[in-house]
C-alpha atoms as a PDB file:
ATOM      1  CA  UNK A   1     -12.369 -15.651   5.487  1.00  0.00           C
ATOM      2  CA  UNK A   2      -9.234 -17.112   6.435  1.00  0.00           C
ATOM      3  CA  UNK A   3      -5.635 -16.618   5.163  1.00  0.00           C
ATOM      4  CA  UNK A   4      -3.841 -19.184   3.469  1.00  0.00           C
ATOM      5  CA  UNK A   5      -1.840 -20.827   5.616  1.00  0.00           C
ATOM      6  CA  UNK A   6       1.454 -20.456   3.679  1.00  0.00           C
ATOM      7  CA  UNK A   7       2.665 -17.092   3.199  1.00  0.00           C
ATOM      8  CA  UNK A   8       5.147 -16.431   0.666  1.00  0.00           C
ATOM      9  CA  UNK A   9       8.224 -14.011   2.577  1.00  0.00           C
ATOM     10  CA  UNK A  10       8.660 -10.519   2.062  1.00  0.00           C
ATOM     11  CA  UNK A  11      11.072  -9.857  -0.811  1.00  0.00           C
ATOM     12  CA  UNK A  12      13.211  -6.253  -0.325  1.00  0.00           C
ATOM     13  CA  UNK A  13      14.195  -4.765  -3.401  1.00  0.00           C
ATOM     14  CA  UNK A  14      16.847  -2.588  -1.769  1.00  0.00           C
ATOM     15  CA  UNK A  15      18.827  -6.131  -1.184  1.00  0.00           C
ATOM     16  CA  UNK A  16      21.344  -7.573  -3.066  1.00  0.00           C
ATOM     17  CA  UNK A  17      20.240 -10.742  -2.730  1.00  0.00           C
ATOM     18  CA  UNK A  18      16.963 -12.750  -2.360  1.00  0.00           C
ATOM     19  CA  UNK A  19      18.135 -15.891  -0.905  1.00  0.00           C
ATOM     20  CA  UNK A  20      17.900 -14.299   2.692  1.00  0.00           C
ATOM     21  CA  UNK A  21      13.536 -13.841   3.205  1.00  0.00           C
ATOM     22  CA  UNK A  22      14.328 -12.599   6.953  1.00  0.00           C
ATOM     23  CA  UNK A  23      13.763  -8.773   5.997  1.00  0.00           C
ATOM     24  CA  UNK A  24      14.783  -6.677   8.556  1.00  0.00           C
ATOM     25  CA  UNK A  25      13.280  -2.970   8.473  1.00  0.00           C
ATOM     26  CA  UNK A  26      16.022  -0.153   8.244  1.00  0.00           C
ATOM     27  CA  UNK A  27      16.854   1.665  11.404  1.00  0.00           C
ATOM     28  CA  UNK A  28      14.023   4.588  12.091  1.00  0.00           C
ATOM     29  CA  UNK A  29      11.724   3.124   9.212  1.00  0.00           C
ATOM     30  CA  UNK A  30       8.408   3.830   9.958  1.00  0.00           C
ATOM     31  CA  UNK A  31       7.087   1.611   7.127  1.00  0.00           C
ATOM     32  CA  UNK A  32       6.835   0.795   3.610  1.00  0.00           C
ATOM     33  CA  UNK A  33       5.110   0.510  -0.019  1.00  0.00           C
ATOM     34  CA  UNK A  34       5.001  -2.690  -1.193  1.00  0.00           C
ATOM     35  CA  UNK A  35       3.925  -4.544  -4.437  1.00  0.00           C
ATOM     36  CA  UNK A  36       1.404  -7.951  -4.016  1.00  0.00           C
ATOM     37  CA  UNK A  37       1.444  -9.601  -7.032  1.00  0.00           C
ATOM     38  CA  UNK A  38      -1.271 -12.814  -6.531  1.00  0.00           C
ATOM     39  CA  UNK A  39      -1.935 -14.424 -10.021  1.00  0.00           C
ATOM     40  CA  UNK A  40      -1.444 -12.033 -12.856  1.00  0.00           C
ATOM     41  CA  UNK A  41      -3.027  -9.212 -10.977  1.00  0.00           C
ATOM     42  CA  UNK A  42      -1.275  -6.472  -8.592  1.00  0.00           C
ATOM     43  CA  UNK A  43      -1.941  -4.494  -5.688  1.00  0.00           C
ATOM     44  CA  UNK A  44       0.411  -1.457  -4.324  1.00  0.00           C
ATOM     45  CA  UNK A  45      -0.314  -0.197  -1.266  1.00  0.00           C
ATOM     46  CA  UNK A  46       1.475   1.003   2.310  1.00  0.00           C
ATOM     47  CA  UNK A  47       1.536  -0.592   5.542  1.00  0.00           C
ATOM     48  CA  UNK A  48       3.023   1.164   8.993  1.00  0.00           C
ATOM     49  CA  UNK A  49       5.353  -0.917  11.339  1.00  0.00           C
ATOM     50  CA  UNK A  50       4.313   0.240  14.343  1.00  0.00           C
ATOM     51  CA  UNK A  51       0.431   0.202  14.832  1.00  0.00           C
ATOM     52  CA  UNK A  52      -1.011   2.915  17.117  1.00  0.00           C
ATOM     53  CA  UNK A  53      -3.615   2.988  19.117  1.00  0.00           C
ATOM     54  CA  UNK A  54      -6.521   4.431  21.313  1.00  0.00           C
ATOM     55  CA  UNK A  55      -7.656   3.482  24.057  1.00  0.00           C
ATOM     56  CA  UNK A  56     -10.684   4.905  26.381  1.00  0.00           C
ATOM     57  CA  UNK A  57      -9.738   6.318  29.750  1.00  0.00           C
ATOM     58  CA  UNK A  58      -9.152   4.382  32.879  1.00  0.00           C
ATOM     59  CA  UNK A  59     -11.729   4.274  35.873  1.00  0.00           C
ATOM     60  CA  UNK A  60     -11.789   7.383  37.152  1.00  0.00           C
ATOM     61  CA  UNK A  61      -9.020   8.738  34.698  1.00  0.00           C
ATOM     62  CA  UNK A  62     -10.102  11.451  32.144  1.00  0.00           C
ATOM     63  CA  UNK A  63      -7.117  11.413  29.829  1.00  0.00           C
ATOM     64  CA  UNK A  64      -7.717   8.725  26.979  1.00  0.00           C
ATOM     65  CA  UNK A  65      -4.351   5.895  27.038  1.00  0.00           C
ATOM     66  CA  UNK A  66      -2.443   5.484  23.681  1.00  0.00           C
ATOM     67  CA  UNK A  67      -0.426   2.223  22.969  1.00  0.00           C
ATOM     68  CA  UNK A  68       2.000   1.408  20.470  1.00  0.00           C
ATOM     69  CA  UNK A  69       2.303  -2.503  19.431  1.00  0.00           C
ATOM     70  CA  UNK A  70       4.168  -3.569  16.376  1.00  0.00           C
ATOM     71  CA  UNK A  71       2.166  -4.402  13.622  1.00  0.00           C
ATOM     72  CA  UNK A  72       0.853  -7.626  11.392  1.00  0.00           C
ATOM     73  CA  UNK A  73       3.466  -6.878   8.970  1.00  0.00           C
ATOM     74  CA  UNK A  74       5.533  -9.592   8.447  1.00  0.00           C
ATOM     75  CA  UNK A  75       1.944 -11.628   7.966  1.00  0.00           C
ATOM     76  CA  UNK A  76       0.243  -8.910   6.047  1.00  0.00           C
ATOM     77  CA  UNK A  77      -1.624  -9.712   2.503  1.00  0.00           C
ATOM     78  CA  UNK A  78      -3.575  -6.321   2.131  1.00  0.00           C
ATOM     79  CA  UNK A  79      -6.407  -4.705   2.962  1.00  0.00           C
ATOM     80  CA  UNK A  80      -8.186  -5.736  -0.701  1.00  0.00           C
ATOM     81  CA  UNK A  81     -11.099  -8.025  -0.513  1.00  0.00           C
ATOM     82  CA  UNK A  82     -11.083  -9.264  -3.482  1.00  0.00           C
ATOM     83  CA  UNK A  83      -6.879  -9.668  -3.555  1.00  0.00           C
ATOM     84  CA  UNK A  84      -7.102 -11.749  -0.188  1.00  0.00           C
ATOM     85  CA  UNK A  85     -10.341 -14.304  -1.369  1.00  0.00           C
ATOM     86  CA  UNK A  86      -8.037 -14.971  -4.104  1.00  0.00           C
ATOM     87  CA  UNK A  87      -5.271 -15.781  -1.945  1.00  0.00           C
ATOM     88  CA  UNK A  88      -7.394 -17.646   0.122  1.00  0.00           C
ATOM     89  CA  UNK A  89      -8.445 -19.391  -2.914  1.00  0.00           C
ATOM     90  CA  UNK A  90      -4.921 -20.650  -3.545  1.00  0.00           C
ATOM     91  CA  UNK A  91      -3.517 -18.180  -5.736  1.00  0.00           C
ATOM     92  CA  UNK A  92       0.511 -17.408  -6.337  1.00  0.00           C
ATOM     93  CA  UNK A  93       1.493 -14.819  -4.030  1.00  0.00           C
ATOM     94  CA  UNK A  94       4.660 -12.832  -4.103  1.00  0.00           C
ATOM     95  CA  UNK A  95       5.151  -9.663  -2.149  1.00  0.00           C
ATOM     96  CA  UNK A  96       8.133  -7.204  -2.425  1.00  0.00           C
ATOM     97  CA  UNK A  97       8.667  -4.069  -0.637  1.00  0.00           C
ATOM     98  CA  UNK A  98       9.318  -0.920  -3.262  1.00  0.00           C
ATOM     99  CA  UNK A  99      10.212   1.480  -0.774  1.00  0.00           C
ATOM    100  CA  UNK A 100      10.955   2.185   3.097  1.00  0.00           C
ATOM    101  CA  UNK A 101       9.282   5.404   4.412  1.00  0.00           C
ATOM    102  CA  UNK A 102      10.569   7.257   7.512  1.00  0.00           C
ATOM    103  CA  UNK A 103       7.356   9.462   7.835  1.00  0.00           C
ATOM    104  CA  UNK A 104       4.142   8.855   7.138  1.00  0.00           C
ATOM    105  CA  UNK A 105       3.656  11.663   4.646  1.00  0.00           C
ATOM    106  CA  UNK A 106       6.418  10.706   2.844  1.00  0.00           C
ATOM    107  CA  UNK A 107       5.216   6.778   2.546  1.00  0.00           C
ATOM    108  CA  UNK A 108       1.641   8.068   1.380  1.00  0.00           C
ATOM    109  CA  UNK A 109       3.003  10.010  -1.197  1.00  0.00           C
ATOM    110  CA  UNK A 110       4.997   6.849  -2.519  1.00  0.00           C
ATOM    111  CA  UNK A 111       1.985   4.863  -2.676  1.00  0.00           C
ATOM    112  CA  UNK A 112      -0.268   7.595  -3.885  1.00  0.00           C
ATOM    113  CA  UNK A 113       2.685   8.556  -6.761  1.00  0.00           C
ATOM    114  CA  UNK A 114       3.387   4.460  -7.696  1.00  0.00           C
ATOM    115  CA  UNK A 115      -0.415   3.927  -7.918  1.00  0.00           C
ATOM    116  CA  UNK A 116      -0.913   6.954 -10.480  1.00  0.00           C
ATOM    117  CA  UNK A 117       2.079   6.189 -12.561  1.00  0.00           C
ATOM    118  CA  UNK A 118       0.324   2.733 -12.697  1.00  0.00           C
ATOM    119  CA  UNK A 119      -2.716   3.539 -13.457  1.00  0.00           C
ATOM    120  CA  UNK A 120      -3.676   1.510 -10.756  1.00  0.00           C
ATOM    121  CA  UNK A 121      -7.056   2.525 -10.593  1.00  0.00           C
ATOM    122  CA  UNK A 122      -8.026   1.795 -14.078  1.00  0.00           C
ATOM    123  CA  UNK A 123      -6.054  -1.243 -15.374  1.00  0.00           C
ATOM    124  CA  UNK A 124      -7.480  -4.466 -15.350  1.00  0.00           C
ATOM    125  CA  UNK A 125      -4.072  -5.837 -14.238  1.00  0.00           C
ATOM    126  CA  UNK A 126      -4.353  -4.186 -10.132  1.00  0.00           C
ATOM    127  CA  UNK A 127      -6.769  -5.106  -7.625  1.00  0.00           C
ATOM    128  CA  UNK A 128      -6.728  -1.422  -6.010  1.00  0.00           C
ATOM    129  CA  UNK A 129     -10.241   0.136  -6.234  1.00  0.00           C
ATOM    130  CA  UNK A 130      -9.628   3.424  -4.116  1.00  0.00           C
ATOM    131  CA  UNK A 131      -6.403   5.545  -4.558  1.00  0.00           C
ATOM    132  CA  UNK A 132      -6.128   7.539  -1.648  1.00  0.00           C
ATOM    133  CA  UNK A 133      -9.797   8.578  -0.886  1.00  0.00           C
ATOM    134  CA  UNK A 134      -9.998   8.704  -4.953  1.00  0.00           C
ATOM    135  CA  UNK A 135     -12.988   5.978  -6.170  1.00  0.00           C
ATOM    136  CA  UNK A 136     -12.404   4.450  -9.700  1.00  0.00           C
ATOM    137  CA  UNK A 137     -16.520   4.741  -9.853  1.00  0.00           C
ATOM    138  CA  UNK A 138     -17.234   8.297  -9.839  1.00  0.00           C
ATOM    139  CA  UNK A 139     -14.327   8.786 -12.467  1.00  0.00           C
ATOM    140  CA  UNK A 140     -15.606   9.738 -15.636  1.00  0.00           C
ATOM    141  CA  UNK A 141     -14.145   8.414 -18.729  1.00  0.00           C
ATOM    142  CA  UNK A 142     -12.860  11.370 -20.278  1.00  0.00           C
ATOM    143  CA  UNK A 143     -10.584  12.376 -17.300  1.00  0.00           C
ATOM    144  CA  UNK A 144      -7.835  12.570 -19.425  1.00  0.00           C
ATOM    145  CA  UNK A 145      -9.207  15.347 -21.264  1.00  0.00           C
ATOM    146  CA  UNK A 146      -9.910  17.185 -18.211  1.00  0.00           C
ATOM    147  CA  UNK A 147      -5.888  16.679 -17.362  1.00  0.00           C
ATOM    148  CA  UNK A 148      -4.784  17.621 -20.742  1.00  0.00           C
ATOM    149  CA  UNK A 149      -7.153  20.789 -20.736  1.00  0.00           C
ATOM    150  CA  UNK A 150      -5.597  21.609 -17.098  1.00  0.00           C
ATOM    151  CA  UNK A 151      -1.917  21.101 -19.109  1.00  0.00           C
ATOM    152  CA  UNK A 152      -2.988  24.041 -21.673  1.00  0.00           C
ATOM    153  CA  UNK A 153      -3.596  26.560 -19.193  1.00  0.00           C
ATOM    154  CA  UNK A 154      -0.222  26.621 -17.710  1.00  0.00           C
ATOM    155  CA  UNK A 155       2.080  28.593 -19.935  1.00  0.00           C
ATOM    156  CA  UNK A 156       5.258  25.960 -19.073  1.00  0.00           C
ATOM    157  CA  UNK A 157       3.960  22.425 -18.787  1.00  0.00           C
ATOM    158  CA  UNK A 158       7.242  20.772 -19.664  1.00  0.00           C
ATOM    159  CA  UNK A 159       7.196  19.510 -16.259  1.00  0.00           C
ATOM    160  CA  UNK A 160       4.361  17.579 -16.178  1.00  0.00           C
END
């Protein structure tokens, strides 16, 4: 499968203005959450700047070598099958980074907290299919039950 061979620019909603595409990544970002929107369907998901890297030891070496290389971002369409055929396919693509991370807990924690406030799992409208080891098939349909039952048993649930 190949990628379509024009790839609409990042858009950063943390700038002012969107007639500069050149996004530059904030001093000690380590990466972001971003929003693909291709058609009338969505995908949220994270993607690291700097990709890292194992590699086996040298001849005669025992200690394995780790690299650092900077990433695909600036080319990167997701990790969704079905969200890059369609984009292969020709469909409108617009991607927008939500949020820039400066750890890696903290970015999966964004993505993890945008993709439950969004339902993503569920809704017809996003392309994600796993949430964070979490697989829309073995949820049953009455998980919102289960959630509201887990409410009751806290005295002070005002915060949830």
């Amino acid at each position: 499968m190949t990628k379509s061979k024009e790839i609409s620019p990042w858009w950063d909603r943390s700038l002012e203005s969107v007639s500069n595409f050149e996004v530059v990544p904030p001093e000690g970002a380590l990466g972001f959450v971003y929003l693909i929107k291709a058609g009338k369907k969505s995908y949220i998901g994270c993607k690291q700047l700097i990709s890292n890297r194992t590699l086996p030891a040298l001849k005669g070496m025992k200690k394995k070598r780790k690299i650092q290389k900077p990433s695909d971002w600036v080319t990167y369409c997701g990790s969704c099958k079905k969200l890059t055929a369609d984009i292969a396919a020709g469909a409108k693509v617009e991607r927008t980074i939500l949020y820039w991370a400066y750890s890696k807990s903290e970015m999966l924690y964004v993505e993890l907290r945008l993709q439950m406030a969004m339902d993503a799992l569920r809704s017809p409208d996003f392309y994600n299919g796993i949430v964070r080891g979490v697989s829309g098939l073995k949820l049953k349909d009455d998980y919102y039950k289960a959630y509201q039952y887990a409410l009751s048993c806290f005295s002070d649930n005002s915060n949830y």
